[in-house]
PDB file of N, CA and C in Angstrom:
ATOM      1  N   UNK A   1      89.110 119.263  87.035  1.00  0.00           N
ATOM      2  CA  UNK A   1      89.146 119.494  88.471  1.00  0.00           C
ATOM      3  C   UNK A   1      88.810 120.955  88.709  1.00  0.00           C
ATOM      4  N   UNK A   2      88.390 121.130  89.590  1.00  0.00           N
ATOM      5  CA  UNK A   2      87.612 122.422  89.988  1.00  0.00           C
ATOM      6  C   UNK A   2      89.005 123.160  90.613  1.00  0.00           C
ATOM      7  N   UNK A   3      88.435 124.731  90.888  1.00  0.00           N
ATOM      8  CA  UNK A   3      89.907 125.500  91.452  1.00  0.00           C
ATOM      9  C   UNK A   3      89.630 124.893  93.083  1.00  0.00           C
ATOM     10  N   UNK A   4      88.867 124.170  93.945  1.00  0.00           N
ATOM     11  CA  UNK A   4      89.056 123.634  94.499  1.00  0.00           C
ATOM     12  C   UNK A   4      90.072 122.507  95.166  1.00  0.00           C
ATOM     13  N   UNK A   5      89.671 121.677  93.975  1.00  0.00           N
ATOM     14  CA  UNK A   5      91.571 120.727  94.271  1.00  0.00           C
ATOM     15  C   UNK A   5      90.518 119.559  94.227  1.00  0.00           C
ATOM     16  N   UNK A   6      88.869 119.948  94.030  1.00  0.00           N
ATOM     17  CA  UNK A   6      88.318 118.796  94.128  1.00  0.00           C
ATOM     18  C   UNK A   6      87.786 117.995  92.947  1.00  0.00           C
ATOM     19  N   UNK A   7      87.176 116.780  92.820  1.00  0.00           N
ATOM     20  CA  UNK A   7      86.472 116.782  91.185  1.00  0.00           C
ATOM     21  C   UNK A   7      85.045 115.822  91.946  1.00  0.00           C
ATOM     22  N   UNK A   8      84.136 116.440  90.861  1.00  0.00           N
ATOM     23  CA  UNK A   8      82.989 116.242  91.315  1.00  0.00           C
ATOM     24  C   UNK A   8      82.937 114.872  90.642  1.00  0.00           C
ATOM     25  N   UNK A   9      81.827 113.918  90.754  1.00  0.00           N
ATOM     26  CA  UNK A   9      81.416 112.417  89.870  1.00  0.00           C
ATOM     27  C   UNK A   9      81.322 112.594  88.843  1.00  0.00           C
ATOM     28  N   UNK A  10      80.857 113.777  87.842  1.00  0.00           N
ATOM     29  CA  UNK A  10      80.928 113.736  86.310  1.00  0.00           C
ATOM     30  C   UNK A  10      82.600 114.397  86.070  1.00  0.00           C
ATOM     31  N   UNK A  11      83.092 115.132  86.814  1.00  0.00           N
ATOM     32  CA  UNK A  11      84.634 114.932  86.374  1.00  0.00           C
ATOM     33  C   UNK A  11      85.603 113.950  86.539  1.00  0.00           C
ATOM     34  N   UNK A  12      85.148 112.869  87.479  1.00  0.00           N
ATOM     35  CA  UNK A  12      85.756 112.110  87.998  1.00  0.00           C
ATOM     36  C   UNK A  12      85.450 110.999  86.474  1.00  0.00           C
ATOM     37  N   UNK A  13      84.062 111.165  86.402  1.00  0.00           N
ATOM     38  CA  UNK A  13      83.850 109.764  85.125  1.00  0.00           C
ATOM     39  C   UNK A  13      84.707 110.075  83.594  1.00  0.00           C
ATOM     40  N   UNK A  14      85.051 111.794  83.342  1.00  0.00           N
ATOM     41  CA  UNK A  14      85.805 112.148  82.259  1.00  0.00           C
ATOM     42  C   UNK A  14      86.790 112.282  82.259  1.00  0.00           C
ATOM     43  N   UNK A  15      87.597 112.025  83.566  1.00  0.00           N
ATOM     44  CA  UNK A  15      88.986 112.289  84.002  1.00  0.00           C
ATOM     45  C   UNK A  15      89.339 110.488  83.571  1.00  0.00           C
ATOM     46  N   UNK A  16      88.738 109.442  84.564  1.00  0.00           N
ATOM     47  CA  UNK A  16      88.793 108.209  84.306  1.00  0.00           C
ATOM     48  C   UNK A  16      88.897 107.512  83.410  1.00  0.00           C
ATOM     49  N   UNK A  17      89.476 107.396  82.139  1.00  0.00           N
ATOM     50  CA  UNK A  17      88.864 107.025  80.600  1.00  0.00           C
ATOM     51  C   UNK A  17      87.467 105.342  80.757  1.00  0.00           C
ATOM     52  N   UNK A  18      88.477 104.695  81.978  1.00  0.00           N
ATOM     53  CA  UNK A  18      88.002 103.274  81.885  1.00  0.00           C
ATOM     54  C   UNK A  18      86.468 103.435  82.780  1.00  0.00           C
ATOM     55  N   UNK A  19      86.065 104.135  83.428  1.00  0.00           N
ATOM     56  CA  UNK A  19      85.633 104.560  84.616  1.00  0.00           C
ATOM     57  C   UNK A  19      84.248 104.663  83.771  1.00  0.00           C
ATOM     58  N   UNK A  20      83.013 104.307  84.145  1.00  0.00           N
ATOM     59  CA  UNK A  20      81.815 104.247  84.011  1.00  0.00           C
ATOM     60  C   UNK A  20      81.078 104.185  85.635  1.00  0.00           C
ATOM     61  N   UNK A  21      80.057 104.705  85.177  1.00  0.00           N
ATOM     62  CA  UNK A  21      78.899 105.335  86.253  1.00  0.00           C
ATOM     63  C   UNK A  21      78.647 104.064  86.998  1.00  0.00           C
ATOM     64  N   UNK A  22      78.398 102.713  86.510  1.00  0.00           N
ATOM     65  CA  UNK A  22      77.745 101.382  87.195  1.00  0.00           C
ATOM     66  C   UNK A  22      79.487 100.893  87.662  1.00  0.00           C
ATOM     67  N   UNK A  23      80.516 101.637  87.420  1.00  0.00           N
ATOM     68  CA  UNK A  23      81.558 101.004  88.270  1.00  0.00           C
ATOM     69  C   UNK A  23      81.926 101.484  88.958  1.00  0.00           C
ATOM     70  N   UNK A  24      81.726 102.662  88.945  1.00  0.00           N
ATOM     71  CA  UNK A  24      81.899 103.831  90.487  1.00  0.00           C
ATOM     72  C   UNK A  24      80.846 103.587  91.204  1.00  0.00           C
ATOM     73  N   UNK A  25      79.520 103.195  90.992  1.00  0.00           N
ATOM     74  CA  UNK A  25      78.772 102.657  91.751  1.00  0.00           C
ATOM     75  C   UNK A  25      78.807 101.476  92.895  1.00  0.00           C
ATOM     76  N   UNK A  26      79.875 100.478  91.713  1.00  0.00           N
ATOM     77  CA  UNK A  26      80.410  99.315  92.486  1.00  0.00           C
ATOM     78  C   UNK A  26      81.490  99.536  93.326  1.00  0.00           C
ATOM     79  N   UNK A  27      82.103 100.264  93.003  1.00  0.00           N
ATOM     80  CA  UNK A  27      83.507 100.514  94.054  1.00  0.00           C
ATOM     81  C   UNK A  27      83.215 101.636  95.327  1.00  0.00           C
ATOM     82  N   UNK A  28      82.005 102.438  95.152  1.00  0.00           N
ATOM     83  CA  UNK A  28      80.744 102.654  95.950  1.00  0.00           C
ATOM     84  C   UNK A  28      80.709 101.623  97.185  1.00  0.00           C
ATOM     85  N   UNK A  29      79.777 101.247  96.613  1.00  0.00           N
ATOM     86  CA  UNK A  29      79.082  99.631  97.543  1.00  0.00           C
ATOM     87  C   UNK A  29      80.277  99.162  97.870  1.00  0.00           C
ATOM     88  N   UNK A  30      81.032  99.023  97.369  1.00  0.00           N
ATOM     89  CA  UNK A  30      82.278  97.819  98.450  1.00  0.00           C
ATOM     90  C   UNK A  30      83.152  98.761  98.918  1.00  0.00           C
ATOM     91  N   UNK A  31      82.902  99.463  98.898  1.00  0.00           N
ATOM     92  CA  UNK A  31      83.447 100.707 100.162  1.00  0.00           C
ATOM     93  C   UNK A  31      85.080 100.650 100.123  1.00  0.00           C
ATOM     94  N   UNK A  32      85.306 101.058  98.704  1.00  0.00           N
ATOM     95  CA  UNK A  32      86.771 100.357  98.187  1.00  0.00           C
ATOM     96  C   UNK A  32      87.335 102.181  97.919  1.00  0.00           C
ATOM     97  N   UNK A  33      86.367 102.978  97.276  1.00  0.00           N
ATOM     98  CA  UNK A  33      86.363 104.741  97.522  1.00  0.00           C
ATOM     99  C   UNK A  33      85.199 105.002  98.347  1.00  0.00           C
ATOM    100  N   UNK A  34      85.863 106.269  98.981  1.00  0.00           N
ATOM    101  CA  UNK A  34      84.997 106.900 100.051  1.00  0.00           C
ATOM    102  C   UNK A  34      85.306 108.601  99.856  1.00  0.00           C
ATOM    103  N   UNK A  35      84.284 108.780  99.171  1.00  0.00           N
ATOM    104  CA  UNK A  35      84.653 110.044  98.472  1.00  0.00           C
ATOM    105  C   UNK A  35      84.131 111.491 100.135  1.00  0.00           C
ATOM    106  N   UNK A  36      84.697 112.498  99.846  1.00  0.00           N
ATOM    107  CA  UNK A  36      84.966 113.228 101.258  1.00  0.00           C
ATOM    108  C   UNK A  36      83.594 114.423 100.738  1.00  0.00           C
ATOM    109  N   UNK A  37      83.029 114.565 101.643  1.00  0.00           N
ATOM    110  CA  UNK A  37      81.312 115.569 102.191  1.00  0.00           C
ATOM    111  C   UNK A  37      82.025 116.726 101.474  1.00  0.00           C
ATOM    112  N   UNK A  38      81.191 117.729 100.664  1.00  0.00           N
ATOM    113  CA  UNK A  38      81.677 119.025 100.535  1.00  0.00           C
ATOM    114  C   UNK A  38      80.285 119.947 100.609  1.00  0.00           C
ATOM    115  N   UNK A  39      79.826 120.260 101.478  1.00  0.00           N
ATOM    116  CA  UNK A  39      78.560 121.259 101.555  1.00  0.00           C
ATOM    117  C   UNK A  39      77.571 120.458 100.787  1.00  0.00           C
ATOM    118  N   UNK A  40      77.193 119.467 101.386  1.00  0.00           N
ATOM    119  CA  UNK A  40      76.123 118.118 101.114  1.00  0.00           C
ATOM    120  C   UNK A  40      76.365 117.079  99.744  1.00  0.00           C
ATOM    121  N   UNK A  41      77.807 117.474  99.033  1.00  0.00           N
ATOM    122  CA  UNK A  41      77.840 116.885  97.717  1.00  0.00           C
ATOM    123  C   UNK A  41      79.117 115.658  98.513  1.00  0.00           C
ATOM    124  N   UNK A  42      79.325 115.157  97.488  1.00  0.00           N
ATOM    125  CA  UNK A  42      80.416 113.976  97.039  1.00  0.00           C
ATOM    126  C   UNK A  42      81.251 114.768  96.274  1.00  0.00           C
ATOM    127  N   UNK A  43      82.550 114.785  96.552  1.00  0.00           N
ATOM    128  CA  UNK A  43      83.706 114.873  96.093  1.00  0.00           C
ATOM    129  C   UNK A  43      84.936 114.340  95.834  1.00  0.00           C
ATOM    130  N   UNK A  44      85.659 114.219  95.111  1.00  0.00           N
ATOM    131  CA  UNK A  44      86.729 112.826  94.622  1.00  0.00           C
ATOM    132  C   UNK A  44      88.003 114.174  94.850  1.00  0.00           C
ATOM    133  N   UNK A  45      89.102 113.726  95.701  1.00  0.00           N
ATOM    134  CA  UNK A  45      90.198 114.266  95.692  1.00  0.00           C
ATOM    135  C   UNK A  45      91.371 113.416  95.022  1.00  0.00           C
ATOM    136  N   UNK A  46      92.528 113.988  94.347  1.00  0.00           N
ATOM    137  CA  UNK A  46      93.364 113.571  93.606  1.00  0.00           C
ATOM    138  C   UNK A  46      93.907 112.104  93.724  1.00  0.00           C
ATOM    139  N   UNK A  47      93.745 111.802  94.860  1.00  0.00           N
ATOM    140  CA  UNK A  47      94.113 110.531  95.614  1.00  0.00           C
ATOM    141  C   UNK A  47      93.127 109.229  95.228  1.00  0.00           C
ATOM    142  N   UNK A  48      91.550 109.822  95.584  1.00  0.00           N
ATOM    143  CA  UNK A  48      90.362 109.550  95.066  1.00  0.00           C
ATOM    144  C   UNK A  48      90.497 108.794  93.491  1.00  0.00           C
ATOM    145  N   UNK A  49      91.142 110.070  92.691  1.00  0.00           N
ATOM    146  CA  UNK A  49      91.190 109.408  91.288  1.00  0.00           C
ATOM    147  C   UNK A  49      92.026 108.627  91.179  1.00  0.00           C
ATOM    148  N   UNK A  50      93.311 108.616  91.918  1.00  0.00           N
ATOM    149  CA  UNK A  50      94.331 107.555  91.548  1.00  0.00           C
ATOM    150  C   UNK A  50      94.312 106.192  91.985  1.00  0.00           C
ATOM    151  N   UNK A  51      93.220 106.081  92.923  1.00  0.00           N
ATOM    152  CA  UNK A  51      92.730 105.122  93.648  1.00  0.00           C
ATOM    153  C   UNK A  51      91.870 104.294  92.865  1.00  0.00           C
ATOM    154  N   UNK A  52      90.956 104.961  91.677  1.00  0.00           N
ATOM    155  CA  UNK A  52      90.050 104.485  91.198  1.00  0.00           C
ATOM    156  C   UNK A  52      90.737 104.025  90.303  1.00  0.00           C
ATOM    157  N   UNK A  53      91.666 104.363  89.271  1.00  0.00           N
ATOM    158  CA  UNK A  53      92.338 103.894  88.234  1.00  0.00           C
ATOM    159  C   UNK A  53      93.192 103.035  88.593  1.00  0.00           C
ATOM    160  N   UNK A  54      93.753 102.441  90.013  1.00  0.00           N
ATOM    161  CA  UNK A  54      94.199 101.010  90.445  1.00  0.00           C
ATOM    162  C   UNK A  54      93.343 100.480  90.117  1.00  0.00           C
ATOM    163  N   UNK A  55      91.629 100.811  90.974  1.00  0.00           N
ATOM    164  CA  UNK A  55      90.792  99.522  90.866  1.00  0.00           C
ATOM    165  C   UNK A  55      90.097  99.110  89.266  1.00  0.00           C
ATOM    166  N   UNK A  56      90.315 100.060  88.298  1.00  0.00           N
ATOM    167  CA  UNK A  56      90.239 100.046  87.349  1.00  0.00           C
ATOM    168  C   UNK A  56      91.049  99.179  86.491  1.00  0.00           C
ATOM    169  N   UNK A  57      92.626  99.109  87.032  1.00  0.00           N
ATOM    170  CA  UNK A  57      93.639  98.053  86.259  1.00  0.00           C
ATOM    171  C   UNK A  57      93.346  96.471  86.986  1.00  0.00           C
ATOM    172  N   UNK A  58      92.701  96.629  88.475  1.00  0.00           N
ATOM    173  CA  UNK A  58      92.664  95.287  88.631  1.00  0.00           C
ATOM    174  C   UNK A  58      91.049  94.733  88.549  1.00  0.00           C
ATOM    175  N   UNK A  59      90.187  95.417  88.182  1.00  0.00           N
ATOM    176  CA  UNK A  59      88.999  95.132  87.697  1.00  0.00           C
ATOM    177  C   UNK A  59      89.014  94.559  86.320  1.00  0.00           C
ATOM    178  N   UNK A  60      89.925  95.386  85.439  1.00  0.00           N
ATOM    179  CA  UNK A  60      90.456  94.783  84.093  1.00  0.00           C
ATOM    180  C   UNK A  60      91.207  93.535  83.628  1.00  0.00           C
ATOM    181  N   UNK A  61      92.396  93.644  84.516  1.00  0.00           N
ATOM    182  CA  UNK A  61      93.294  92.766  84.350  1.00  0.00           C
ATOM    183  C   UNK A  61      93.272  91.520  85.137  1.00  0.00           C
ATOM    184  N   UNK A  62      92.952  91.462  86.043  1.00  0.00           N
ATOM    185  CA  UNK A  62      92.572  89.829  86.898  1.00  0.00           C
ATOM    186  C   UNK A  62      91.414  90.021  87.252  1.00  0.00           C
ATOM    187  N   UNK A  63      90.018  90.891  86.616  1.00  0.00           N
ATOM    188  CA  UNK A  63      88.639  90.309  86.733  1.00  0.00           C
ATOM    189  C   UNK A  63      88.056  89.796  88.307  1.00  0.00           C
ATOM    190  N   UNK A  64      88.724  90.967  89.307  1.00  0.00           N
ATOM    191  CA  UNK A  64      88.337  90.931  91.043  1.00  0.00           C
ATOM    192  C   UNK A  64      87.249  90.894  91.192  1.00  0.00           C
ATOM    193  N   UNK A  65      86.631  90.087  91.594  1.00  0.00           N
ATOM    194  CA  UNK A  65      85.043  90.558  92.526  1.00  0.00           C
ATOM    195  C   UNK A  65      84.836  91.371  93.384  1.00  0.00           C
ATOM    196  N   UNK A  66      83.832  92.027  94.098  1.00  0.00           N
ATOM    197  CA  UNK A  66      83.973  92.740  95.228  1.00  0.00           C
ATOM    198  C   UNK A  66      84.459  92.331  96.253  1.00  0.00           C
ATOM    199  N   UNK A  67      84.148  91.145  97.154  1.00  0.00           N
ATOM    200  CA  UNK A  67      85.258  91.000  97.722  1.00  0.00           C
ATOM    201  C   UNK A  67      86.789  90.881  97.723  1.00  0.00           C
ATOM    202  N   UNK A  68      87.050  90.202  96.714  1.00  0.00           N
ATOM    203  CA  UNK A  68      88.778  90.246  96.362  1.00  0.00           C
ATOM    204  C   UNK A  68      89.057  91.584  96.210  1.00  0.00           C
ATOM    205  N   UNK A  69      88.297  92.458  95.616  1.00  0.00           N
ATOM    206  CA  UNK A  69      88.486  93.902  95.301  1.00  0.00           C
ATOM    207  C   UNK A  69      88.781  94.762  96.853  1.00  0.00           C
ATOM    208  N   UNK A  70      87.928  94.568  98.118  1.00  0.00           N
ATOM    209  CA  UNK A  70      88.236  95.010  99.224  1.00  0.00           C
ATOM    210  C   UNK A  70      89.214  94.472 100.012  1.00  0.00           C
ATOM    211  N   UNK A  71      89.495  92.802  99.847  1.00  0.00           N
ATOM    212  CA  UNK A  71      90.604  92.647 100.613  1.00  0.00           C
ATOM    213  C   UNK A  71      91.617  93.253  99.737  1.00  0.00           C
ATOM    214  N   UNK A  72      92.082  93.308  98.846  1.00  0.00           N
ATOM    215  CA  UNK A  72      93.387  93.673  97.947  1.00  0.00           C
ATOM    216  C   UNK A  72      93.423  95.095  98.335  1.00  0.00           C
ATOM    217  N   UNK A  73      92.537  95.609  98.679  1.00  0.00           N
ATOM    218  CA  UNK A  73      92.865  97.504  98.711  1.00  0.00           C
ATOM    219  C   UNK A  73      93.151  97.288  99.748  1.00  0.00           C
ATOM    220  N   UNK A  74      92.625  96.199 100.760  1.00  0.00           N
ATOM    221  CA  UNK A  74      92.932  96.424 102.549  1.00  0.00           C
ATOM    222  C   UNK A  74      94.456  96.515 102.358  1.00  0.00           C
ATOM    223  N   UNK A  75      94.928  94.839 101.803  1.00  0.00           N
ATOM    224  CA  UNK A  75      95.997  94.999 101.773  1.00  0.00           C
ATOM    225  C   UNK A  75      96.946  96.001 101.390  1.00  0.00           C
ATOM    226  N   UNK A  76      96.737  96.798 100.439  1.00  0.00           N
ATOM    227  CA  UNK A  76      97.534  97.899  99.884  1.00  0.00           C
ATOM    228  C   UNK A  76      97.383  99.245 100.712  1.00  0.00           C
ATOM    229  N   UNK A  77      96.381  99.472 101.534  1.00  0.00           N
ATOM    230  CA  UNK A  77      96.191 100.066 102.326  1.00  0.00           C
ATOM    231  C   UNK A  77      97.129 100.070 103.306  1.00  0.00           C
ATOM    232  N   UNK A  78      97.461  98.516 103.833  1.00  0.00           N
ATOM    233  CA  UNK A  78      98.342  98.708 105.045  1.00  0.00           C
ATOM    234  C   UNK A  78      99.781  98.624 104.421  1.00  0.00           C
ATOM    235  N   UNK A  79      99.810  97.939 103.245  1.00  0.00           N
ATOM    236  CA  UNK A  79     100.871  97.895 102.957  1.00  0.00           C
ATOM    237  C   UNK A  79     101.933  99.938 103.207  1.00  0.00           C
ATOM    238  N   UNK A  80     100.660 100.395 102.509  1.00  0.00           N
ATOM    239  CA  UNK A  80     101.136 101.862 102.382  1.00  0.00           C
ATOM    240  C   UNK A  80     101.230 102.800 103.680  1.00  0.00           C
ATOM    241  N   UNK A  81     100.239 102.280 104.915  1.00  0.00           N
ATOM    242  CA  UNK A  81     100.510 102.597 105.997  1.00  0.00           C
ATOM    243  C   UNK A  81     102.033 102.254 106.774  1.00  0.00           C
ATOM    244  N   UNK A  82     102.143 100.803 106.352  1.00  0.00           N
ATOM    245  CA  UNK A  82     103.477 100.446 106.854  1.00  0.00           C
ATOM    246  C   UNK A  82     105.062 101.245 106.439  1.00  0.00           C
ATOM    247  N   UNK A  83     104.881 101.114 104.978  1.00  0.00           N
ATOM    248  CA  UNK A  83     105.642 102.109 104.153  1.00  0.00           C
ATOM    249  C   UNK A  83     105.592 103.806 105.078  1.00  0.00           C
ATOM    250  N   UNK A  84     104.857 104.182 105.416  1.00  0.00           N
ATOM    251  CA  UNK A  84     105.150 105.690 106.039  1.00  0.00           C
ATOM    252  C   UNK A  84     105.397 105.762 107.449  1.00  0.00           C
ATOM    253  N   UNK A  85     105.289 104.286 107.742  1.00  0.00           N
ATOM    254  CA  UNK A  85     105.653 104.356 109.418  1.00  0.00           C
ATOM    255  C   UNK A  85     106.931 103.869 109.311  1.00  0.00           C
ATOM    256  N   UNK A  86     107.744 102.894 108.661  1.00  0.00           N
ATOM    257  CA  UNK A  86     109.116 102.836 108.196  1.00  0.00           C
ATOM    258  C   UNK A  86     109.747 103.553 107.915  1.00  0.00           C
ATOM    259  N   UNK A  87     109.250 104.528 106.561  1.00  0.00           N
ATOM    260  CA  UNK A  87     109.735 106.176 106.649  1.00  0.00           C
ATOM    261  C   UNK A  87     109.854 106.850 107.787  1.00  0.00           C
ATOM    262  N   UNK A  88     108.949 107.215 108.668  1.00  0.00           N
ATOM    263  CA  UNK A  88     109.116 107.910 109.960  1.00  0.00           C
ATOM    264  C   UNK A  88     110.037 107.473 111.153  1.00  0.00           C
ATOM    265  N   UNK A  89     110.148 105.854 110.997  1.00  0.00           N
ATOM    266  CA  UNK A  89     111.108 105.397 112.250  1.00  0.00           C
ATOM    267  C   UNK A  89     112.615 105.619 111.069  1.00  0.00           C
ATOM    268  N   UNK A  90     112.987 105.873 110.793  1.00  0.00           N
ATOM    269  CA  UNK A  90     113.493 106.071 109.535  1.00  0.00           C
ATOM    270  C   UNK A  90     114.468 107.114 109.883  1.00  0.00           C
ATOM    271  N   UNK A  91     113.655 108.247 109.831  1.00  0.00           N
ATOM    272  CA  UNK A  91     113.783 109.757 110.240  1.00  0.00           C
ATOM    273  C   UNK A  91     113.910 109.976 111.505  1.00  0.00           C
ATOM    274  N   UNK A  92     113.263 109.171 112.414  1.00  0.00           N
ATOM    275  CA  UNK A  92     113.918 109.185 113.558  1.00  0.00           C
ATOM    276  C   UNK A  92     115.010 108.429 114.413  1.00  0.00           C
ATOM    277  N   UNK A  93     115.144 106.998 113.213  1.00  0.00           N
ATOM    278  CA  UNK A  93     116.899 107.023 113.501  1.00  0.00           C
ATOM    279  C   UNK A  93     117.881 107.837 113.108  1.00  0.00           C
ATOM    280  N   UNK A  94     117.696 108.378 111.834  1.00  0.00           N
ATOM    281  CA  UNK A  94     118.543 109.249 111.574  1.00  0.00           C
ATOM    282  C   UNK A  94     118.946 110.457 112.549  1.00  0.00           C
ATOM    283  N   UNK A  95     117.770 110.928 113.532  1.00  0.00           N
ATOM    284  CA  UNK A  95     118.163 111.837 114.338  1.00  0.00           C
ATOM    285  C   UNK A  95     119.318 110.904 115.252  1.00  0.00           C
ATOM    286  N   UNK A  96     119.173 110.258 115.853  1.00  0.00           N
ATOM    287  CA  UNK A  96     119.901 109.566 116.527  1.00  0.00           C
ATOM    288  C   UNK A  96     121.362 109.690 116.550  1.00  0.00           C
ATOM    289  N   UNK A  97     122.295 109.700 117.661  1.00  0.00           N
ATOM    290  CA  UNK A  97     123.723 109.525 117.503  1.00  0.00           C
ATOM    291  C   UNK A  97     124.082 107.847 116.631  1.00  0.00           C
ATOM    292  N   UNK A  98     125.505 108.374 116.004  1.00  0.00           N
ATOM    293  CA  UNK A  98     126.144 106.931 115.778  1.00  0.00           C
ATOM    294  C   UNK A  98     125.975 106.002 116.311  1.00  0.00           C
ATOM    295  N   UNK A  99     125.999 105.790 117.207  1.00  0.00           N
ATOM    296  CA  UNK A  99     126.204 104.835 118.098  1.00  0.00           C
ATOM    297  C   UNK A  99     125.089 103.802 118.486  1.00  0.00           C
ATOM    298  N   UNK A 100     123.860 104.482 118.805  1.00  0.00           N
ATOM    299  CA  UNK A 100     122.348 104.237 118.608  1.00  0.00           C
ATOM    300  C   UNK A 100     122.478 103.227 117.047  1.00  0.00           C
ATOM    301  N   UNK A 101     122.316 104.221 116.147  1.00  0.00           N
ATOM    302  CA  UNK A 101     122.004 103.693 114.468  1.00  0.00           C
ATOM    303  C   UNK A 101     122.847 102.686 114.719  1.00  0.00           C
ATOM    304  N   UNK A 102     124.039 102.647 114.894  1.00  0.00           N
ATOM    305  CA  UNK A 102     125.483 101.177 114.649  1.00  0.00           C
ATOM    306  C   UNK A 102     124.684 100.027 115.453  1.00  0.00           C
ATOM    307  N   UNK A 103     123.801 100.131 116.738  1.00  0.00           N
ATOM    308  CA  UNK A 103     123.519  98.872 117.654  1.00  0.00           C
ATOM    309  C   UNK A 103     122.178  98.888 116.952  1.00  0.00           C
ATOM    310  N   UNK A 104     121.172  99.430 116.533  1.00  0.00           N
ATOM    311  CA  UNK A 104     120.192  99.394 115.584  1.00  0.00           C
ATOM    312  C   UNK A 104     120.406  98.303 114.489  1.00  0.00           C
ATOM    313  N   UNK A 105     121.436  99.048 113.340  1.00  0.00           N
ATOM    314  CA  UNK A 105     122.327  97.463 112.592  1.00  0.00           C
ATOM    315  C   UNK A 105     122.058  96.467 112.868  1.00  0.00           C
ATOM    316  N   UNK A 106     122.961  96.399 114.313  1.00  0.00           N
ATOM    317  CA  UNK A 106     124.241  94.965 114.309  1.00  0.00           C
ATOM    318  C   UNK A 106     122.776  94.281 114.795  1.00  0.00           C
ATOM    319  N   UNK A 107     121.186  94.974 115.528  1.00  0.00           N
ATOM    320  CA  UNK A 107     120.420  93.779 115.656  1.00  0.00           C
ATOM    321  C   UNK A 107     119.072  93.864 114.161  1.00  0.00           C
ATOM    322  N   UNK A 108     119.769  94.156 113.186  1.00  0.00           N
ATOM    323  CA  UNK A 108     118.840  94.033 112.002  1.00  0.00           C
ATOM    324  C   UNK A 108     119.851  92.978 111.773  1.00  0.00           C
ATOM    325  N   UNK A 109     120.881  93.102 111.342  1.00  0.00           N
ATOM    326  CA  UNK A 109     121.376  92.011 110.837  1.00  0.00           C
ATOM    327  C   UNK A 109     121.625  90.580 111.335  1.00  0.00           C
ATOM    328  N   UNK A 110     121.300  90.335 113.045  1.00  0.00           N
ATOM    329  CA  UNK A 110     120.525  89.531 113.606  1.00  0.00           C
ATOM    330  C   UNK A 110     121.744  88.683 114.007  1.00  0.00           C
TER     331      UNK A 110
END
């Protein structure tokens, strides 16, 4: 990784062990990574790589096609969106008086 914070496509392919050029190509095309503009280049941020080495365990291990490959990230996508908006309503019950959080409860527990 560069003192940037960024990694270019040939660091990204030596960082990757499983990661080859015709599969970053494919995860390319199905628009599964979307690597971020840096003064006209392609750049892979840390997220970037950890993203690729999911699609790497499920390219391996249950043999996804491109489509199954884009719905499954959709899904994990929102899944992880949901996860930080739960966190945040979260944090903002906690601001809340007792009393609020206690009637919050009594209608989770339904």
């Amino acid at each position: 990784m560069s003192t940037s914070g960024f990694y270019s496509e040939e660091e990204v392919l030596a960082t990757v062990g499983r990661l080859d050029r015709p599969r970053l190509v494919r995860f390319l095309r199905a628009e599964v990574i979307r690597p971020a503009d840096a003064e006209g280049r392609q750049v892979y941020r840390q997220v970037d790589v950890a993203r690729i080495e999911l699609l790497c365990d499920l390219c391996d291990d249950f043999d996804l096609g491109d489509e199954a490959l884009t719905m499954v990230m959709g899904l994990i996508d929102q899944l992880h969106g949901t996860r930080g908006d739960l966190a945040a309503l979260m944090r903002a019950l906690g601001d809340e008086p007792d009393e609020v959080r206690g009637r919050v409860m009594q209608r989770l527990r339904g």
